[in-house]
C-alpha atoms as a PDB file:
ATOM      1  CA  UNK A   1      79.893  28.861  80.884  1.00  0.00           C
ATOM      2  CA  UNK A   2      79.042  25.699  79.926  1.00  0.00           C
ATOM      3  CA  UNK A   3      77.493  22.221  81.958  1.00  0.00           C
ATOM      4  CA  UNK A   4      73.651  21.228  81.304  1.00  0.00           C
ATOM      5  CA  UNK A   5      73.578  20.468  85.349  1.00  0.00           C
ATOM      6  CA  UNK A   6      71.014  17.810  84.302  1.00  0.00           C
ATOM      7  CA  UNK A   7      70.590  15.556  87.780  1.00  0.00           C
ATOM      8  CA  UNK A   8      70.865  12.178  87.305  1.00  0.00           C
ATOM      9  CA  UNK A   9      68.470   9.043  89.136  1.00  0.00           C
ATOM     10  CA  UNK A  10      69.073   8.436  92.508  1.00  0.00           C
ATOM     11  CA  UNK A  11      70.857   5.346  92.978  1.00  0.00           C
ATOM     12  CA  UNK A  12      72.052   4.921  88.998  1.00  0.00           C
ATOM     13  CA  UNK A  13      74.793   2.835  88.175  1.00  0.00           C
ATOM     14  CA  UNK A  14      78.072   3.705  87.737  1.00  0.00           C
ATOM     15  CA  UNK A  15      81.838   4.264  88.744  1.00  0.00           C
ATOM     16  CA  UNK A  16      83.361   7.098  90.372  1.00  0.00           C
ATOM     17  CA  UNK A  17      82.984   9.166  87.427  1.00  0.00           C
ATOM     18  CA  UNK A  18      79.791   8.854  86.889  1.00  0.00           C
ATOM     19  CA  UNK A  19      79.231   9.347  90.883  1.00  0.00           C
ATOM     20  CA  UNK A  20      81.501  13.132  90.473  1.00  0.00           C
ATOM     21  CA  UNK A  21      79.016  14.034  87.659  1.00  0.00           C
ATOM     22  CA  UNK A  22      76.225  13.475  89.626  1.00  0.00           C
ATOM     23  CA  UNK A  23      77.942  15.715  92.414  1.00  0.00           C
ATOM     24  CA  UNK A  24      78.558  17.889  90.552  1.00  0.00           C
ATOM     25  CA  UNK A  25      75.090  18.446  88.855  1.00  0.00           C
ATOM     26  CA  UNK A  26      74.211  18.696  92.701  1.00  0.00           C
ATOM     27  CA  UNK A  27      76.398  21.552  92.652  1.00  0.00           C
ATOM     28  CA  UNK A  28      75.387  23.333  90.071  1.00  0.00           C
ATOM     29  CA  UNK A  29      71.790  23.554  90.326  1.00  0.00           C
ATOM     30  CA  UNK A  30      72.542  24.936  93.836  1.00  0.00           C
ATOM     31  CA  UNK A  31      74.523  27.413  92.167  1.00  0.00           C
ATOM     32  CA  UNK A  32      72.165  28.395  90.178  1.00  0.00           C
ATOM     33  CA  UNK A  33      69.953  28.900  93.230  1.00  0.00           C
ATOM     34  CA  UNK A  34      72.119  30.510  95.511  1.00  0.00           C
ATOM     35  CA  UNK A  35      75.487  32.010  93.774  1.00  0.00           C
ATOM     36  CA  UNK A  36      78.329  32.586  95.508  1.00  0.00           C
ATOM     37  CA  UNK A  37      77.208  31.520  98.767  1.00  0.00           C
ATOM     38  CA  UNK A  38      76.425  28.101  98.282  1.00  0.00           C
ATOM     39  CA  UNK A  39      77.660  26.098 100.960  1.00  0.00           C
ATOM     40  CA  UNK A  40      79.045  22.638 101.355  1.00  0.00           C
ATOM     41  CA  UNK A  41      76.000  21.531 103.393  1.00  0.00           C
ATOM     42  CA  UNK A  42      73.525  22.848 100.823  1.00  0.00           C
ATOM     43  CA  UNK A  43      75.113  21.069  97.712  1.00  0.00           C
ATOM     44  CA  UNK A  44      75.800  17.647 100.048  1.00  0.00           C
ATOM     45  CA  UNK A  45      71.810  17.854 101.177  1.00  0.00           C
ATOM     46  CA  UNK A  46      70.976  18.338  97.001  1.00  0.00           C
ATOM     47  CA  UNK A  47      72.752  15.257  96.238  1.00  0.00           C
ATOM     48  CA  UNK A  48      71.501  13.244  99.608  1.00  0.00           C
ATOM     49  CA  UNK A  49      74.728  12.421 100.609  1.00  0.00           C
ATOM     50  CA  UNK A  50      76.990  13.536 104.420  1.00  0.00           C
ATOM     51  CA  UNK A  51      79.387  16.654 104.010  1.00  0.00           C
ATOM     52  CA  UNK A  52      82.138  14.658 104.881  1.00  0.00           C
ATOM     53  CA  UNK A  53      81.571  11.978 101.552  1.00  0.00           C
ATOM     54  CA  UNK A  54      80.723  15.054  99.551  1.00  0.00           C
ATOM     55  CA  UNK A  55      84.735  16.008 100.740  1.00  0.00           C
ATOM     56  CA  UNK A  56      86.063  12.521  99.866  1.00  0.00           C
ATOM     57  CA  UNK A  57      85.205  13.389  96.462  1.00  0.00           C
ATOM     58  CA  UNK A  58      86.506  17.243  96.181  1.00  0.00           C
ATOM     59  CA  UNK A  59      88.700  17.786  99.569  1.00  0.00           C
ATOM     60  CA  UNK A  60      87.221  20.533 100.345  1.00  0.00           C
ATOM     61  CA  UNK A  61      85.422  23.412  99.101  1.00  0.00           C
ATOM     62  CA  UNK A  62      88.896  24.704  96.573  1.00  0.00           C
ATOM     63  CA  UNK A  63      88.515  21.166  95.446  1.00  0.00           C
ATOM     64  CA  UNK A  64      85.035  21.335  94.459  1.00  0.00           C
ATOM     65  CA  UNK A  65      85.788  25.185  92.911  1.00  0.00           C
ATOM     66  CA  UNK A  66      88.686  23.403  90.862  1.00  0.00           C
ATOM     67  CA  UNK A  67      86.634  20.570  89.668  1.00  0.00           C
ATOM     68  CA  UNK A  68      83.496  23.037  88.647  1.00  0.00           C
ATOM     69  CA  UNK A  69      85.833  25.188  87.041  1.00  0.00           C
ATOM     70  CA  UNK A  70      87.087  23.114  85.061  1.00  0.00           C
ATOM     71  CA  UNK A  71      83.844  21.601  83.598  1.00  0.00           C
ATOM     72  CA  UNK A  72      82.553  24.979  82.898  1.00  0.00           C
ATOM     73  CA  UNK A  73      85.567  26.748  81.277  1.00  0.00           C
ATOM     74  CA  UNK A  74      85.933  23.385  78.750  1.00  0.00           C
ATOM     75  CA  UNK A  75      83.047  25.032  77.251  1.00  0.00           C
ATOM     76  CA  UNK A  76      83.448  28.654  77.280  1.00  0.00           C
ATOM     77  CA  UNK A  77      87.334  27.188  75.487  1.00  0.00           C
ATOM     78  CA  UNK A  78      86.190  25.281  72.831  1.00  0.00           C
ATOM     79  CA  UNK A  79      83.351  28.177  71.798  1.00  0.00           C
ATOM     80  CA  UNK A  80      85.973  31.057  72.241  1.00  0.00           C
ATOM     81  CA  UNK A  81      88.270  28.550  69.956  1.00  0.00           C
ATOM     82  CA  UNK A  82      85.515  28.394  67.324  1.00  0.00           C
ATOM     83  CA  UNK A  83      84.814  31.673  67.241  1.00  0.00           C
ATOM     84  CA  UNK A  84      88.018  32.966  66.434  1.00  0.00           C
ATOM     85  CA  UNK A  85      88.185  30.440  63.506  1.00  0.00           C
ATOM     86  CA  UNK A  86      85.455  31.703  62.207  1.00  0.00           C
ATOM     87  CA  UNK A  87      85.889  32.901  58.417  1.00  0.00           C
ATOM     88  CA  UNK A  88      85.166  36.588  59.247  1.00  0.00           C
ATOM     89  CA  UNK A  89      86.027  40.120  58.200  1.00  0.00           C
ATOM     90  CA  UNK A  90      87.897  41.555  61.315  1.00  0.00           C
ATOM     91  CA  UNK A  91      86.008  43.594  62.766  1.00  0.00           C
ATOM     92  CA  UNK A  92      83.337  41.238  62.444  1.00  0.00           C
ATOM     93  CA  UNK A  93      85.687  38.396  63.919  1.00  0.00           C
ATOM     94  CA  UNK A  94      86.691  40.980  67.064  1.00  0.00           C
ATOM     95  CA  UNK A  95      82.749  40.855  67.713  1.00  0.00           C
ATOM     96  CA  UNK A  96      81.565  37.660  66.961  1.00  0.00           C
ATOM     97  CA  UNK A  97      84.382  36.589  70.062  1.00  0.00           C
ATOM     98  CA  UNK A  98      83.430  39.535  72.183  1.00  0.00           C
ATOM     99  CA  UNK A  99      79.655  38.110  71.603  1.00  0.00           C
ATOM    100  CA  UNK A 100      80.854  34.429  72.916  1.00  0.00           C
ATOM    101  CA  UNK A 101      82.309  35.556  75.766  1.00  0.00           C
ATOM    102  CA  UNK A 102      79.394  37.758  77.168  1.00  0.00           C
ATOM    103  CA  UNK A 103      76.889  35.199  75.992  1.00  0.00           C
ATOM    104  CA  UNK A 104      78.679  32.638  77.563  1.00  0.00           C
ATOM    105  CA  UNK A 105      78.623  34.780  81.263  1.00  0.00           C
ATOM    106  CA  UNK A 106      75.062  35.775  80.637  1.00  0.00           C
ATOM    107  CA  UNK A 107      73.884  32.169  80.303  1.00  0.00           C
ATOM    108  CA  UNK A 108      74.713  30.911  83.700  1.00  0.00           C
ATOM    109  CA  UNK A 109      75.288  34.620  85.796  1.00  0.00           C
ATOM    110  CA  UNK A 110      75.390  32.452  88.924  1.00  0.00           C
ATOM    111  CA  UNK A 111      78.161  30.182  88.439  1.00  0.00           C
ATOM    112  CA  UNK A 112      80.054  33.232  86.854  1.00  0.00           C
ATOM    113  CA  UNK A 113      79.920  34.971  89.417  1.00  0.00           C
ATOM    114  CA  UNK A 114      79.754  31.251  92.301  1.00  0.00           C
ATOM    115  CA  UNK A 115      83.574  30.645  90.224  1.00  0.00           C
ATOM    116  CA  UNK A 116      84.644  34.868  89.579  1.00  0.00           C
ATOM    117  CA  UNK A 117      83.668  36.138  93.521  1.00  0.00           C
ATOM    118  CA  UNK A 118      83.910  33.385  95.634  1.00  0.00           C
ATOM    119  CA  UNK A 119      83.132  34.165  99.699  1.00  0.00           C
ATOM    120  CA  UNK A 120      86.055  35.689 101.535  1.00  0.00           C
ATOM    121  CA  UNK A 121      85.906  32.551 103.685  1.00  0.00           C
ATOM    122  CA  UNK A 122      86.824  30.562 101.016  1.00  0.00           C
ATOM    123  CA  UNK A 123      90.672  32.051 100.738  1.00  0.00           C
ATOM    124  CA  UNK A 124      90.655  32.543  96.720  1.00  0.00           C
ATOM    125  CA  UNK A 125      90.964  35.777  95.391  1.00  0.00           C
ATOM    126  CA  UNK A 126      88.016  37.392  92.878  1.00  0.00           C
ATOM    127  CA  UNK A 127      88.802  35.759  89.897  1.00  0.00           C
ATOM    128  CA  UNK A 128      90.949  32.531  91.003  1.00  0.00           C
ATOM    129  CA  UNK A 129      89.355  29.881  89.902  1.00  0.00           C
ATOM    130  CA  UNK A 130      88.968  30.896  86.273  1.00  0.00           C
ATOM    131  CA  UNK A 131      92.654  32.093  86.299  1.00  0.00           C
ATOM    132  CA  UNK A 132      93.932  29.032  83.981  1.00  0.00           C
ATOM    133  CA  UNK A 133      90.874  29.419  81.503  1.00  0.00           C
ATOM    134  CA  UNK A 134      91.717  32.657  81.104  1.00  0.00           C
ATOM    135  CA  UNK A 135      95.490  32.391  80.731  1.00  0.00           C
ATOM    136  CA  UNK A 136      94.060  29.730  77.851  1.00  0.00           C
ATOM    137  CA  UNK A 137      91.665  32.610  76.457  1.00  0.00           C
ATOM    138  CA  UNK A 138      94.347  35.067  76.253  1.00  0.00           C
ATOM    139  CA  UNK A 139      96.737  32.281  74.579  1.00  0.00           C
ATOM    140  CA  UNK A 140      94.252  31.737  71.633  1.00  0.00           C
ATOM    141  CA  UNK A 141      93.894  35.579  71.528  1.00  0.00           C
ATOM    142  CA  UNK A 142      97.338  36.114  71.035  1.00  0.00           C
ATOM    143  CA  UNK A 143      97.741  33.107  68.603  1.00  0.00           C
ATOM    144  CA  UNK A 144      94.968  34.368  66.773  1.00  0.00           C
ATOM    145  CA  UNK A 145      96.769  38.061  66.289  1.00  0.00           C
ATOM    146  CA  UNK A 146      99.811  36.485  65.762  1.00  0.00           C
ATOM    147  CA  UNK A 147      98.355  34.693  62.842  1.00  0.00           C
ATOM    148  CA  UNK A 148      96.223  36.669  61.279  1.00  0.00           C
ATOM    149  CA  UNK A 149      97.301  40.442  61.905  1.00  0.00           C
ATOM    150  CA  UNK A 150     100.746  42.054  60.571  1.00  0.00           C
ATOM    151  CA  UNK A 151     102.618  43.691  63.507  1.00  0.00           C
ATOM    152  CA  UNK A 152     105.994  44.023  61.761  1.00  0.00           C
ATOM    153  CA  UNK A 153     109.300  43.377  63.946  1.00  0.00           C
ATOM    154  CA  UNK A 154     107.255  43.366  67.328  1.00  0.00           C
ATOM    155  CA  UNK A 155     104.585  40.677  66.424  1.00  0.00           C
ATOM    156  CA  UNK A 156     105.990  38.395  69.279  1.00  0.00           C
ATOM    157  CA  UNK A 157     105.636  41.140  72.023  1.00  0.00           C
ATOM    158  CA  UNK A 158     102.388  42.835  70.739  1.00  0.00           C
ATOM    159  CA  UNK A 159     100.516  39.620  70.313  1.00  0.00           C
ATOM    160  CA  UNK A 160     101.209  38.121  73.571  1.00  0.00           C
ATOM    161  CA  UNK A 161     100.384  41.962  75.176  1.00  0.00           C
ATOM    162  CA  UNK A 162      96.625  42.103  73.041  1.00  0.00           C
ATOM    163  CA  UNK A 163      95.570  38.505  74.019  1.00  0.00           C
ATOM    164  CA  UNK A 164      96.563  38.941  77.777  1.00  0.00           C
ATOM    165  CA  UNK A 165      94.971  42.825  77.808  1.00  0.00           C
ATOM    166  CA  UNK A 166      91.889  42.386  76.061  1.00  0.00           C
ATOM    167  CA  UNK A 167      90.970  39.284  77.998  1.00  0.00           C
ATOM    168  CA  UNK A 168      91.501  41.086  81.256  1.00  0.00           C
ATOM    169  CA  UNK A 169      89.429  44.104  79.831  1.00  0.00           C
ATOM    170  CA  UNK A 170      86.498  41.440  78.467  1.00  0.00           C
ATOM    171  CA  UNK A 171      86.601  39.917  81.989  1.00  0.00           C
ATOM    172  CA  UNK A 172      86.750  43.277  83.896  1.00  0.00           C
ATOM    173  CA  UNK A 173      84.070  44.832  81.697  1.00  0.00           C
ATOM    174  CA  UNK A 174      81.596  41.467  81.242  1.00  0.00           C
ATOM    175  CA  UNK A 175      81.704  41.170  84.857  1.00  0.00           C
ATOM    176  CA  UNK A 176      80.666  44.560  85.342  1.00  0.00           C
ATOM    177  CA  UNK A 177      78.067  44.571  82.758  1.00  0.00           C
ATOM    178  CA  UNK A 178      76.301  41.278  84.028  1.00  0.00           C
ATOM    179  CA  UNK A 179      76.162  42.908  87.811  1.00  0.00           C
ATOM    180  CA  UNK A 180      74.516  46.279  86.283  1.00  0.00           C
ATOM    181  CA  UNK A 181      73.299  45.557  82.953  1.00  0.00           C
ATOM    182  CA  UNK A 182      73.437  49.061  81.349  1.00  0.00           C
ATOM    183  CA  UNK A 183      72.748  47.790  78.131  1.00  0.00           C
ATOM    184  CA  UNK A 184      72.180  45.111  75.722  1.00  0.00           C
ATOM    185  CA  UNK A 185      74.863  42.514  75.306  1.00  0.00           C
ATOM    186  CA  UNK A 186      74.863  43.566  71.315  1.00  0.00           C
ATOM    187  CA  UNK A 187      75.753  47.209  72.464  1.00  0.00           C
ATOM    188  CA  UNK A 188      78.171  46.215  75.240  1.00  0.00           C
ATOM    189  CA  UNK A 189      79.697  43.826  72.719  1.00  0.00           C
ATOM    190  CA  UNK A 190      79.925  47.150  69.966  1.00  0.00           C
ATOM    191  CA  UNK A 191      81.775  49.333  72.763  1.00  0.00           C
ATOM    192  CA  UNK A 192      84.072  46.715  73.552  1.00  0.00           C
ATOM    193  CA  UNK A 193      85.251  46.790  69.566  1.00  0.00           C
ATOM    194  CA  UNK A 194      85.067  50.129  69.382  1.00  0.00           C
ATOM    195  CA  UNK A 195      87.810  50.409  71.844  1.00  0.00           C
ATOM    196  CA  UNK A 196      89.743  47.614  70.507  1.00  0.00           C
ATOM    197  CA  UNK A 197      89.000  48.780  67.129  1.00  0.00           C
ATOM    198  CA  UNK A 198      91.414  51.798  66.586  1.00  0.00           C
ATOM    199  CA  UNK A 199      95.026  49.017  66.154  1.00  0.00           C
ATOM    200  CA  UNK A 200      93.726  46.703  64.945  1.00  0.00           C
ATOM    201  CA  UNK A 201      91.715  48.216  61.801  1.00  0.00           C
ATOM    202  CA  UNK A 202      95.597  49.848  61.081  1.00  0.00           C
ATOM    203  CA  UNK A 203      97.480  47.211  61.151  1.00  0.00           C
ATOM    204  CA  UNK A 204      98.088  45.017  57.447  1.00  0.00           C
ATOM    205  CA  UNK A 205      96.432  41.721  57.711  1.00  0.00           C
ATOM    206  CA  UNK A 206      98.812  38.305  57.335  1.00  0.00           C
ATOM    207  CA  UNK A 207      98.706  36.242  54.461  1.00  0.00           C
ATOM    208  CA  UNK A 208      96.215  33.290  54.509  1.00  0.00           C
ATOM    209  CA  UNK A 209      97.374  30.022  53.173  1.00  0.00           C
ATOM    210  CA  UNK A 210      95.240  28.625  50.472  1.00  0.00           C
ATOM    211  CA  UNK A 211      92.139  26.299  51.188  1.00  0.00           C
ATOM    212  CA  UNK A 212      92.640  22.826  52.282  1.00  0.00           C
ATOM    213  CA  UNK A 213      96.473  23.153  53.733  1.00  0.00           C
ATOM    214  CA  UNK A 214      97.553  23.945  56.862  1.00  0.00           C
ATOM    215  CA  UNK A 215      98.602  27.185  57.693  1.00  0.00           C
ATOM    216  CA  UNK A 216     102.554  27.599  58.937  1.00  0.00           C
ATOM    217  CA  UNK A 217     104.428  30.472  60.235  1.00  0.00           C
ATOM    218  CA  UNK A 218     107.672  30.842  58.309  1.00  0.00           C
ATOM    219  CA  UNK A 219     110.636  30.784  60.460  1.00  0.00           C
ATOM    220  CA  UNK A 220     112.879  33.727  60.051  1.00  0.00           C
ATOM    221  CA  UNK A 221     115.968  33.316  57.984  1.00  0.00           C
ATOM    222  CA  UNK A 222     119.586  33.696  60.027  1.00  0.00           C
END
């Protein structure tokens, strides 16, 4: 997850953006303190303010899980992005992103789990609001495979199947891992590949176009 949660001077100047980051700063270093149950009060009290302005800003408390989402899963995007351009032997590349991921979750367990299990009070299901970064995860998954991986006549369907399954098995495995921590993250991150390992180290691997130009998908001929 990313967001440095760095607080800001009471009383600083700026607009209304600069007035959310500071909220949500408040946020997350209560968060960090308290996990899933942090409560309105709590996070209006760390940033000195009423409940009620702290809900002009976010609505209510889906408002404020929408808005920390969001700030936290630009983060874990843009490093899952880089890591699956990374100039890598496969298996190597299947790791390095499995690595991101977990690393990513293990840096900031609280808000994983404040934005993964939010309180039954809160009417979101386990998972909720992370549900469009990971529909993005399993995009740039399947992208990736689509790219990179020969899957003959069913590239379309198997692509879009691997980057939607193997981001719900990173996310149901991670979060599993980071409640019980069996093991290392470099060992969790090894059985994870193993399993994934198996198709992917049969199938051909795509073409690359050459250094310096972009790489395009042929269209097939009619």
């Amino acid at each position: 997850m990313a967001g440095d949660g760095t607080a800001a001077p009471a009383g600083a100047a700026g607009g209304p953006g600069q007035r959310r980051k500071e909220l949500l700063d408040a946020a997350d270093r209560v968060i960090r303190r308290d996990g899933p149950r942090a409560s309105m009060n709590a996070i209006a009290a760390e940033a000195g303010i009423t409940k009620p302005i702290l809900y002009r800003h976010f609505t209510d408390r889906q408002g404020l899980f929408a808005a920390l989402a969001e700030r936290h899963t630009a983060g874990l995007l843009s490093a899952m992005r880089s890591a699956l351009a990374l100039p890598l032997e496969r298996r190597d590349l299947v790791e390095a992103v499995l690595d991101t991921y977990l690393a990513a979750i293990e840096a900031r367990p609280q808000v994983y789990r404040f934005l993964t299990h939010p309180e039954a009070a809160d009417g979101l299901g386990p998972g909720r609001p992370l549900a469009p970064a990971l529909q993005k995860i399993a995009d740039e998954i399947a992208a990736s495979v689509r790219r990179h991986v020969d899957l003959g006549a069913q590239a379309d369907l198997l692509s879009e199947t691997w980057g939607r399954g193997i981001t719900g098995m990173v996310l149901a495995a991670g979060d599993w891992w980071l409640a019980e921590r069996p093991c290392p993250r470099e060992e969790m991150v090894r059985a994870l590949a193993d399993l994934l390992w198996g198709r992917l180290a049969a199938a051909g691997q795509r073409p690359v176009a050459a250094t310096g130009t972009a790489s395009r998908e042929r269209e097939p001929e009619e």
